[in-house]
Protein backbone atom coordinates (compact mmCIF):
# COMPACT_ATOMS: atom_id res chain seq x y z
CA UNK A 1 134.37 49.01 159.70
CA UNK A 2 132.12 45.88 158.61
CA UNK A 3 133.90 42.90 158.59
CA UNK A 4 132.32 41.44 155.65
CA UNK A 5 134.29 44.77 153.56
CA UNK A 6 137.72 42.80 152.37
CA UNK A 7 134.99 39.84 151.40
CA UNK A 8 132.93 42.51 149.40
CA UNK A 9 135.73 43.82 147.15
CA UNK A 10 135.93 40.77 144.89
CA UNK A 11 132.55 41.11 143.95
CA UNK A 12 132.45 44.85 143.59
CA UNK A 13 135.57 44.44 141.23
CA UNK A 14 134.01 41.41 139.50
CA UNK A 15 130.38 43.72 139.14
CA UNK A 16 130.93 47.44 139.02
CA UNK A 17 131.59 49.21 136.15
CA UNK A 18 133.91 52.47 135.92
CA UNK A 19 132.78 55.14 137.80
CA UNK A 20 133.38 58.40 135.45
CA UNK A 21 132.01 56.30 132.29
CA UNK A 22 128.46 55.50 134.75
CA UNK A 23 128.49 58.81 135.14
CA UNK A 24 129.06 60.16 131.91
CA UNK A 25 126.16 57.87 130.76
CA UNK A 26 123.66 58.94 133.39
CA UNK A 27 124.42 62.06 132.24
CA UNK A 28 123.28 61.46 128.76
CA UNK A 29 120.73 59.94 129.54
CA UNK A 30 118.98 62.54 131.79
CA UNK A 31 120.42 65.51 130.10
CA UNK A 32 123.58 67.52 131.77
CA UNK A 33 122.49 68.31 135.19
CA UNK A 34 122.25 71.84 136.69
CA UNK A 35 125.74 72.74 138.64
CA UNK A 36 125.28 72.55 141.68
CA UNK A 37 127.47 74.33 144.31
CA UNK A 38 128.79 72.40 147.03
CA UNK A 39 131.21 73.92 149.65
CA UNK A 40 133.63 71.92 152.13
CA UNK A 41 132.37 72.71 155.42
CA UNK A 42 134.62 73.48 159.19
CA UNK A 43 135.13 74.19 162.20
CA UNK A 44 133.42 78.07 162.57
CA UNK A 45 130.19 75.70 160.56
CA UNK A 46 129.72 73.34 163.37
CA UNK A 47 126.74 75.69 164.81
CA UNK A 48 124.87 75.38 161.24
CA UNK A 49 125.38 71.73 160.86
CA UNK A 50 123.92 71.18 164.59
CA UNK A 51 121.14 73.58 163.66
CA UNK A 52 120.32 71.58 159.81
CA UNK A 53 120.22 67.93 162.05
CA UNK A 54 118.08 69.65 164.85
CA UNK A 55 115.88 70.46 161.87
CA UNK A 56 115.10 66.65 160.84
CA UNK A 57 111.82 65.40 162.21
CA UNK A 58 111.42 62.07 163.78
CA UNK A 59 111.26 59.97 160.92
CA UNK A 60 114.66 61.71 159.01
CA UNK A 61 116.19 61.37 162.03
CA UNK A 62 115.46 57.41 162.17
CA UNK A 63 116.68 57.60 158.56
CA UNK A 64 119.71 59.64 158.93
CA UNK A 65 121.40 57.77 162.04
CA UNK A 66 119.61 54.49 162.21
CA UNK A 67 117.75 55.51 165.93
CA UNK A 68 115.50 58.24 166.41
CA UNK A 69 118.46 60.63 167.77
CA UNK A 70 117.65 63.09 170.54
CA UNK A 71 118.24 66.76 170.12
CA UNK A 72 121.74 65.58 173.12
CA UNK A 73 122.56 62.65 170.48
CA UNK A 74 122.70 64.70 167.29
CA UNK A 75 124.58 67.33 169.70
CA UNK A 76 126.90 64.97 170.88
CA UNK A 77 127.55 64.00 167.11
CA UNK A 78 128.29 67.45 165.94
CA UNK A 79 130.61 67.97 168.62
CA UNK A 80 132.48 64.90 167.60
CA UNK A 81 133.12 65.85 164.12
CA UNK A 82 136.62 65.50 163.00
CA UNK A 83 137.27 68.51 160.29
CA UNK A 84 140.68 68.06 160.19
CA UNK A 85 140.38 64.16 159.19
CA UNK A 86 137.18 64.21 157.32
CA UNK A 87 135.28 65.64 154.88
CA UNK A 88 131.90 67.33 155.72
CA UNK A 89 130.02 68.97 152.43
CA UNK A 90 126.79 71.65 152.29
CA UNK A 91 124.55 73.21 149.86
CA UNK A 92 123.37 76.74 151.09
CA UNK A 93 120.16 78.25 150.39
CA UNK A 94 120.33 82.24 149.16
CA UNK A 95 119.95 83.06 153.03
CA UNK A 96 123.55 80.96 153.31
CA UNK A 97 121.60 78.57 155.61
CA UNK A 98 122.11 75.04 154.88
CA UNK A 99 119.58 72.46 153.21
CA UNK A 100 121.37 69.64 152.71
CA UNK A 101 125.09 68.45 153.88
CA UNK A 102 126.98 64.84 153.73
CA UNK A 103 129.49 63.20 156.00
CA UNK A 104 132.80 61.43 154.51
CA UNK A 105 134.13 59.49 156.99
CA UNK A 106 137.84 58.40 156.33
CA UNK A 107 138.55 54.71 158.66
CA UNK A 108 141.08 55.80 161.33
CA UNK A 109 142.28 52.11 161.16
CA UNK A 110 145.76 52.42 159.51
CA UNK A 111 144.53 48.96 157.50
CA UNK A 112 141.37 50.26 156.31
CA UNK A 113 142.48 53.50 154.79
CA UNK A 114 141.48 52.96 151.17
CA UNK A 115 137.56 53.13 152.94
CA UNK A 116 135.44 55.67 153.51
CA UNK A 117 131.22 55.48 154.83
CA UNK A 118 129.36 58.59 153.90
CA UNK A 119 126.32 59.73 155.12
CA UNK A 120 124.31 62.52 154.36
CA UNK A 121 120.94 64.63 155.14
CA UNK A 122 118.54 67.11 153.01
CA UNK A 123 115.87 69.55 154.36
CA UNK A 124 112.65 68.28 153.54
CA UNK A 125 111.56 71.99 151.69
CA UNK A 126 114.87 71.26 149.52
CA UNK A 127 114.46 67.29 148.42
CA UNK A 128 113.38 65.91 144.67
CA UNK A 129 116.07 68.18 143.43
CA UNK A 130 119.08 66.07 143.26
CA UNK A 131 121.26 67.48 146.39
CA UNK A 132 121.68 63.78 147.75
CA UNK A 133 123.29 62.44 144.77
CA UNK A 134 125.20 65.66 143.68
CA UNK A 135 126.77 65.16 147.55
CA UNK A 136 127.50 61.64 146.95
CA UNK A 137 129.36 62.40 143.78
CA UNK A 138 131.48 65.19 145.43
CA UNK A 139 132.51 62.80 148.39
CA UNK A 140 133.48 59.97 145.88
CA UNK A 141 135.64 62.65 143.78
CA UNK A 142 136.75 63.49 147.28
CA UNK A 143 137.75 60.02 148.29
CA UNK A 144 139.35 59.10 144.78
CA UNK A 145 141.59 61.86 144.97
CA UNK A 146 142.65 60.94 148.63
CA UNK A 147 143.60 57.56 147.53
CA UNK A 148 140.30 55.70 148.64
CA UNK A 149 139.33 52.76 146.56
CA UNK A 150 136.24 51.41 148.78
CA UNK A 151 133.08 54.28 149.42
CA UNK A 152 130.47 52.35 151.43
CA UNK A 153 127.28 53.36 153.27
CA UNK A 154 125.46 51.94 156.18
CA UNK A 155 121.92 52.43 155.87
CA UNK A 156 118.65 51.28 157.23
CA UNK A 157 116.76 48.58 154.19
CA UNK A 158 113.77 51.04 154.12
CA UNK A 159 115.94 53.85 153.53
CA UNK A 160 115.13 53.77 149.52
CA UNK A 161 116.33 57.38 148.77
CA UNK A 162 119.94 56.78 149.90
CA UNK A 163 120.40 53.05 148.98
CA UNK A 164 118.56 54.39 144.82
CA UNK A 165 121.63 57.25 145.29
CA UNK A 166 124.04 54.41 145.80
CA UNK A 167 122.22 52.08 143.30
CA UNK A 168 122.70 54.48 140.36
CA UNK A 169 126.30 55.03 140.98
CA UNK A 170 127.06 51.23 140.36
CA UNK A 171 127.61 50.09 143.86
CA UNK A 172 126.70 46.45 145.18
CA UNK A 173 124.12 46.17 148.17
CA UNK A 174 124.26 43.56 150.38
CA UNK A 175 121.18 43.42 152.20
CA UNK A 176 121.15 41.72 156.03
CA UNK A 177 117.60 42.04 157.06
CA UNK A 178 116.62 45.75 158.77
CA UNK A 179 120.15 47.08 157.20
CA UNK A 180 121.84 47.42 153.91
CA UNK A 181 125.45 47.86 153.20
CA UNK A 182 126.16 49.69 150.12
CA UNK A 183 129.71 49.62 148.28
CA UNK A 184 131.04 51.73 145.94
CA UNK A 185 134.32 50.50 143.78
CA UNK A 186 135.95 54.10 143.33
CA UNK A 187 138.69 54.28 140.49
CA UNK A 188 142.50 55.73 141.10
CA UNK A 189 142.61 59.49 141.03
CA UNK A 190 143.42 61.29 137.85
CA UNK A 191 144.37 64.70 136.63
CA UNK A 192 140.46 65.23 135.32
CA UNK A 193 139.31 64.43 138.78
CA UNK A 194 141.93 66.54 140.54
CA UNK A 195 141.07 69.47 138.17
CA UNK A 196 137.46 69.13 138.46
CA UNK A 197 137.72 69.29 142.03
CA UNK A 198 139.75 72.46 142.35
CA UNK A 199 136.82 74.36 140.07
CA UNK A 200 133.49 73.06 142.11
CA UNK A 201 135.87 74.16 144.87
CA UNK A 202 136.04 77.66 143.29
CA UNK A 203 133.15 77.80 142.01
CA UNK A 204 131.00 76.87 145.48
CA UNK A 205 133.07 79.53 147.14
CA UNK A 206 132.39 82.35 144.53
CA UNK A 207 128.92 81.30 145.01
CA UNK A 208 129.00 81.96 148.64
CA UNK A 209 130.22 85.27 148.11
CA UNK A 210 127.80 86.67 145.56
CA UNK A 211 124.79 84.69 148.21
CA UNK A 212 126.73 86.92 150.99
CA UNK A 213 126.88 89.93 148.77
CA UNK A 214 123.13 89.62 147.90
CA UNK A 215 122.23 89.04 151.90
CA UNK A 216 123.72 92.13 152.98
CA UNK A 217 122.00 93.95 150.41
CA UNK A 218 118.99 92.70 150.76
CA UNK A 219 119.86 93.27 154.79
CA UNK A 220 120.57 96.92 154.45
CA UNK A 221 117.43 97.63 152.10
CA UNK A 222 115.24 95.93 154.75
CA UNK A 223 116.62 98.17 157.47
CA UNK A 224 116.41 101.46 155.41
CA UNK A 225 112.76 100.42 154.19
CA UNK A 226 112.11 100.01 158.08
CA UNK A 227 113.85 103.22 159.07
CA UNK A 228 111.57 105.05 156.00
CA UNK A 229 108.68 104.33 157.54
CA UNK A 230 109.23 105.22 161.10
CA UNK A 231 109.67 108.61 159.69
CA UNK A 232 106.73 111.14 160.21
CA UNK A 233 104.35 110.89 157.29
CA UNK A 234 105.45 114.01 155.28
CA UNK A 235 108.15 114.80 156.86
CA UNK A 236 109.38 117.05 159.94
CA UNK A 237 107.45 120.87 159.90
CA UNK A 238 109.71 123.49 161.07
CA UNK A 239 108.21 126.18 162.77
CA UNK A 240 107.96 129.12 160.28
């Protein structure tokens, strides 16, 4: 955790505004965004997370974890994911492969447990469609409703899409030459935000099922087109 963080929180109470009213008035503003379905990742998904970061090119990389991370750094990374004390979030394609997915970090430090850094990635085919700042609403729903009051993120000063995500959703930057600490003043859990995360959670897993349903379909008319046309044009003579 930054030391600066306890420093930062008068001045994010003193400048933010409430979170659910910002977002309400984006909202007008813009029109009511598409729902988006956004599914709480695990264990059995560490394979497609490794195989989303292997994905980035140089540059994302850079972007994403501050260095230009090896294929054995983004390994090691993956491998070190706790599912059981954070949160990790992905969007799916209709081929169930992911194109975008965030990291919510919860501080192991018993005095810092009201922070959380998140972090997050999109596939460069899937950007300009709003999957960075859809995640970064679901992890600050996710950290409200776990008692966080602090969401921050650590990011490179060049990194304009992620510190614009953070910028819209009220949060104070704090710029310190190549890098930019962004924080996020979340407010206290409620029974709208407890709801409304129990239906996205419904709703991204009914989504996955239908995507599953349609791949196996689309699976099993693939194979019987293939099997069609190894057959002998006309079909088999018998011998009269």
């Amino acid at each position: 955790m930054n030391t600066k963080t306890d420093a930062v929180r008068d001045r994010v109470d003193a400048t933010s505004v409430d979170q659910e009213a910002g977002v309400r008035a984006s909202n007008e503003a813009r029109g009511t965004p598409p729902i988006i379905p956004i599914r709480s990742l695990g264990e059995h998904h560490r394979a497609q997370i490794l195989s989303h970061l292997i994905e980035l090119d140089e540059r994302d990389r850079y972007l994403r974890f501050g260095f230009i991370a090896k294929d054995e750094h983004i390994a090691r990374y993956v491998e070190g994911l706790n599912f059981e004390f954070d949160e990790v979030f992905g969007i799916t394609n209709r081929k169930l492969v992911l194109i975008a997915v965030a990291h919510l970090a919860y501080s192991p430090d018993d005095r810092r447990r009201q922070c959380a850094e998140f972090g997050v990635s999109v596939a460069k085919r899937a950007r300009g469609r709003g999957y960075g700042a859809r995640l970064f609403e679901r992890a600050a729903m996710d950290a409200r409703n776990n008692g966080v009051s602090l969401m921050f993120i650590h990011a490179l000063s060049e990194n304009s899409a992620m510190l614009g995500i953070a910028r819209k959703a009220g949060a104070v930057l704090e710029r310190h030459g190549s890098e930019t600490e962004a924080y996020l003043r979340l407010p206290p859990a409620s029974l709208n935000s407890h709801m409304t995360e129990i239906v996205e959670d419904h709703y991204a897993q009914l989504d996955y099922r239908l995507k599953a349903q349609s791949k196996q379909f689309h699976n099993m008319l693939a194979a019987f087109k293939a099997l069609h046309h190894s057959w002998p044009m006309g079909g088999t003579k018998h011998p009269e």
